[in-house]
Protein backbone atom coordinates (compact mmCIF):
# COMPACT_ATOMS: atom_id res chain seq x y z
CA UNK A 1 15.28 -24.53 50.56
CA UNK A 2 14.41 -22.26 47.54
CA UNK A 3 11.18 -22.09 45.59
CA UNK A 4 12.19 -22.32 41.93
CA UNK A 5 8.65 -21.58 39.86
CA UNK A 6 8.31 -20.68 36.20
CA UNK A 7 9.38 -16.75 35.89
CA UNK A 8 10.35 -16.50 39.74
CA UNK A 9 13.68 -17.70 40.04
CA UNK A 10 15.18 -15.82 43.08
CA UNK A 11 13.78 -15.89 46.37
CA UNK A 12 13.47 -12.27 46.64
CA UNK A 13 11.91 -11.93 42.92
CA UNK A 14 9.55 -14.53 44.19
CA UNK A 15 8.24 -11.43 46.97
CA UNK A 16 8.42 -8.77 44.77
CA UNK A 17 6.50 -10.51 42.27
CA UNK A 18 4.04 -11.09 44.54
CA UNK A 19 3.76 -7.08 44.61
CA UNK A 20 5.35 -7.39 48.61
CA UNK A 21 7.43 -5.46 50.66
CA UNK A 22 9.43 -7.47 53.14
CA UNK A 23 7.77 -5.92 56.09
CA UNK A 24 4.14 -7.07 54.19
CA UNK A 25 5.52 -10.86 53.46
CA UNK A 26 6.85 -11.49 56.90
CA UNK A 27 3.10 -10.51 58.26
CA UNK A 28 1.60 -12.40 56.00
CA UNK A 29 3.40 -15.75 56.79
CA UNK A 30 3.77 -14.75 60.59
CA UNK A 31 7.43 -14.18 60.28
CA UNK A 32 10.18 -11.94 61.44
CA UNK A 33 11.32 -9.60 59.17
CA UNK A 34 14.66 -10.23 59.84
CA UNK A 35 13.98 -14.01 58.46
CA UNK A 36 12.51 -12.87 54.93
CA UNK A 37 15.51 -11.11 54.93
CA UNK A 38 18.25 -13.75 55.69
CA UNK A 39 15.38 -16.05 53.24
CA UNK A 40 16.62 -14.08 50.60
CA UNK A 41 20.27 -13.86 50.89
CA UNK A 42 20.50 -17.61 51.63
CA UNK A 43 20.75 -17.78 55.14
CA UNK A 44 18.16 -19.56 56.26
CA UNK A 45 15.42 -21.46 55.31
CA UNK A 46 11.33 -20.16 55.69
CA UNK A 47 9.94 -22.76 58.53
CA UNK A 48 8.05 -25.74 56.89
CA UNK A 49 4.86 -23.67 57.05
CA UNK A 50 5.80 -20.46 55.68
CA UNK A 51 7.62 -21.69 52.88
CA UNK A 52 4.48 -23.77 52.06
CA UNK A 53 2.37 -20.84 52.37
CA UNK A 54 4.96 -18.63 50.04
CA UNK A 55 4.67 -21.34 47.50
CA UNK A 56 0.91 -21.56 47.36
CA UNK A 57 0.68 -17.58 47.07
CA UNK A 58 3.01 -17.99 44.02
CA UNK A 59 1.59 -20.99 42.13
CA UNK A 60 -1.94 -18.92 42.44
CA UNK A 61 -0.18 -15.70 41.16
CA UNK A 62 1.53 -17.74 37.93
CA UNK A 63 -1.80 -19.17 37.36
CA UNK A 64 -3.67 -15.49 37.28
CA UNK A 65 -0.78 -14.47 34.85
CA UNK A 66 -2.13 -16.74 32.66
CA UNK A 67 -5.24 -15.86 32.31
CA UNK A 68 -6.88 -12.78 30.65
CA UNK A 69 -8.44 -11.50 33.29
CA UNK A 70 -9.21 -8.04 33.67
CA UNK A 71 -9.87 -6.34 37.14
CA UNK A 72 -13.07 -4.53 37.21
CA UNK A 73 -10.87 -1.42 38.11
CA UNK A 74 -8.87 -1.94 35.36
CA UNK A 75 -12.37 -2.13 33.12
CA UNK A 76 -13.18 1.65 34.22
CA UNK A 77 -9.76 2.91 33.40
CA UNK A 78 -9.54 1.03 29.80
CA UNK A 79 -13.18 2.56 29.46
CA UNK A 80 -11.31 5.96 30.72
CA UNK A 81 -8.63 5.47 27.82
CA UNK A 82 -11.23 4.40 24.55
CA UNK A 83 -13.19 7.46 25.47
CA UNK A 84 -10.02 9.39 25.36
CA UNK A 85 -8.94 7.97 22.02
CA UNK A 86 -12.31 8.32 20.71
CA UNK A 87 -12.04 11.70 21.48
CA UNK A 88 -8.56 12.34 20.27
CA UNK A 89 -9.74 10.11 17.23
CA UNK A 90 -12.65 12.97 16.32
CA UNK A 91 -10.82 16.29 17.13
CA UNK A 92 -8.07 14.53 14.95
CA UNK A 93 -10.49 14.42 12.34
CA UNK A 94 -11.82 17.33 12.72
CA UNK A 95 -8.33 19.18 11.86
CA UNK A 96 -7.37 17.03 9.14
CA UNK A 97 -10.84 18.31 7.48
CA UNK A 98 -9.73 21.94 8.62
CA UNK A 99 -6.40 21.12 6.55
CA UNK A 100 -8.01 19.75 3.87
CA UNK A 101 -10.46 23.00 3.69
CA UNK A 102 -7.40 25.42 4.08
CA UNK A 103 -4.90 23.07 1.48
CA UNK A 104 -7.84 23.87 -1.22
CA UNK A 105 -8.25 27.77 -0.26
CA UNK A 106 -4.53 28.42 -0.37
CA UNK A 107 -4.39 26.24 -3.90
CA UNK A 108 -7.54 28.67 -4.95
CA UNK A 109 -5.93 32.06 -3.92
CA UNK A 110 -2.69 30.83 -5.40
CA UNK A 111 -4.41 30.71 -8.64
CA UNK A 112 -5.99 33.57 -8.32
CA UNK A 113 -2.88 35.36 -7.64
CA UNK A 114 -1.31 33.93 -10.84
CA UNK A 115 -4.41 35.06 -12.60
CA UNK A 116 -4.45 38.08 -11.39
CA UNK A 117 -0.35 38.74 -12.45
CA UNK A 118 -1.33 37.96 -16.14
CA UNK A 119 -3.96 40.15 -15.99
CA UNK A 120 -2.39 42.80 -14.09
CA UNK A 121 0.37 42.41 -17.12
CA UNK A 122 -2.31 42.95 -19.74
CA UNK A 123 -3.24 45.71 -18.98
CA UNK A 124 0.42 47.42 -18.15
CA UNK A 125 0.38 46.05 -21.99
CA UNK A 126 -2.18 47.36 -23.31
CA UNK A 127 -1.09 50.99 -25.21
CA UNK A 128 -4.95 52.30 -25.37
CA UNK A 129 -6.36 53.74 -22.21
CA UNK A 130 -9.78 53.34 -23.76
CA UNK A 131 -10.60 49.62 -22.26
CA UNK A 132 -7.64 49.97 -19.47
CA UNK A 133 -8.14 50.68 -15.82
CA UNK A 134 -5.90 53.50 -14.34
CA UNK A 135 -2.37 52.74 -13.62
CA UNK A 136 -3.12 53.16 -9.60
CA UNK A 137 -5.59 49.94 -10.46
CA UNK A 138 -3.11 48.60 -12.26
CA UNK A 139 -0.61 48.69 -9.74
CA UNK A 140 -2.70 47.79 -7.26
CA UNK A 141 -4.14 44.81 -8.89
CA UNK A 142 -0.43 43.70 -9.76
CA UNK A 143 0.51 44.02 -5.96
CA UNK A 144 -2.45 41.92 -5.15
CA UNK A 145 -1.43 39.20 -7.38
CA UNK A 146 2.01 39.16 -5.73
CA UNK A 147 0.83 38.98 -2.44
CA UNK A 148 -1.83 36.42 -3.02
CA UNK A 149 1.04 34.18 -4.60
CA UNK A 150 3.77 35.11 -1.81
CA UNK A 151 1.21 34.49 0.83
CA UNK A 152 -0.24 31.01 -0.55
CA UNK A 153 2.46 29.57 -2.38
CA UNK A 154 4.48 26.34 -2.53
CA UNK A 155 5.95 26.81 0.30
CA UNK A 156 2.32 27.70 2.23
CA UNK A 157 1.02 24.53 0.37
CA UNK A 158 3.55 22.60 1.56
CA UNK A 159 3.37 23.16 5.11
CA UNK A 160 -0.53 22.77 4.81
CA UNK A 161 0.12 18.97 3.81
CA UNK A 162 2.89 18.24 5.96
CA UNK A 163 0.42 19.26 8.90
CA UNK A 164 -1.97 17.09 7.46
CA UNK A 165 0.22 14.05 6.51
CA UNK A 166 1.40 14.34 10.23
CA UNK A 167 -2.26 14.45 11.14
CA UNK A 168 -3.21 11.30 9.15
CA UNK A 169 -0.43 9.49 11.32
CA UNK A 170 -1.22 10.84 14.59
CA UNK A 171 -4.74 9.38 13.68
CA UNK A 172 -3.29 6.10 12.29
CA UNK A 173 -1.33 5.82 15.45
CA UNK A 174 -4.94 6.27 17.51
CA UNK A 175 -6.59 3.62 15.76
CA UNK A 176 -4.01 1.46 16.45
CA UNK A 177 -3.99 2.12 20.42
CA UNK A 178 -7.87 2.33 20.55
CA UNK A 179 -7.72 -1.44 18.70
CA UNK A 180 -5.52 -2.26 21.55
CA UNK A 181 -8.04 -1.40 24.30
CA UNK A 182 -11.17 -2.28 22.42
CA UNK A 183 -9.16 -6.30 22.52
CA UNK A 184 -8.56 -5.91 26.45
CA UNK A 185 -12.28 -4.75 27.49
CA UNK A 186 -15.13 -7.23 27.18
């Protein structure tokens, strides 16, 4: 005789449904272990009394599967996980203001740089040395410039926003698990 219920269709799906070990079932219904074992290969039947047991243990578990219940245990680990994402979910923001800081600096000493090659250029220009700084400043101002613009470039500036584009994701993807958890606990 099999017990054929909603998602348990085998007779040894029913047990491990039921989160059982054979050794745990066959206490539980006062059974040899051997006969949970020939139970689920088809060999022999569950006596009147322990299939009728099985079955009531596995109507009560499809009817808890139904429900959206939460075990109190589970409660203090979801808690657990939205104060982790909450967590993650600041420091997150934290950096992406860090990026946004550092995106703006390297923009500003980019500039500078390219400010500082024109003027470096006026004044290798310039034929009077009456208004012109020496030609070690001069030099020195023009290797300035080309540092500050090798240093915070396109390519620096690029990099800066990927991190922060990837950061804005992470963060998106945060929300969207702490959402998730904030649904399960009451």
């Amino acid at each position: 005789m099999a017990f054929v219920m909603g998602r348990i269709n085998k007779k040894q799906n029913q047990r491990t449904a039921l989160g059982l070990t054979q050794e745990e079932l066959a206490i539980i219904l006062k059974v040899p272990i051997s006969r949970i074992a020939m139970y689920e290969t088809g060999k022999r039947d569950l006596p009147a009394q322990a299939g009728l047991s099985l079955t009531y243990m596995s109507i009560h578990l499809l009817e808890k599967q139904k429900q959206e219940f939460v075990h109190p245990g589970l409660k203090e680990e979801n808690s657990k996980i939205i104060e982790f994402l909450e967590d993650e979910l600041r420091k997150n923001e934290r950096s992406q203001h860090k990026y946004r800081k550092m995106i703006e600096d390297i923009r500003e000493k980019y500039e500078k740089g390219i400010a500082n090659l024109y003027l470096s250029e006026y004044f290798a220009a310039k034929e009077t040395n009456d208004d012109r700084p020496s030609d070690k400043h001069a030099d020195y101002l023009h290797l300035i410039a080309k540092q500050k613009i090798s240093e915070n470039g396109p390519a620096a500036q690029k990099k800066a926003m990927l991190q922060l584009e990837t950061l804005k994701w992470q963060h998106s993807h945060l929300k969207g698990e702490l959402k998730k958890y904030l649904v399960i606990s009451p």
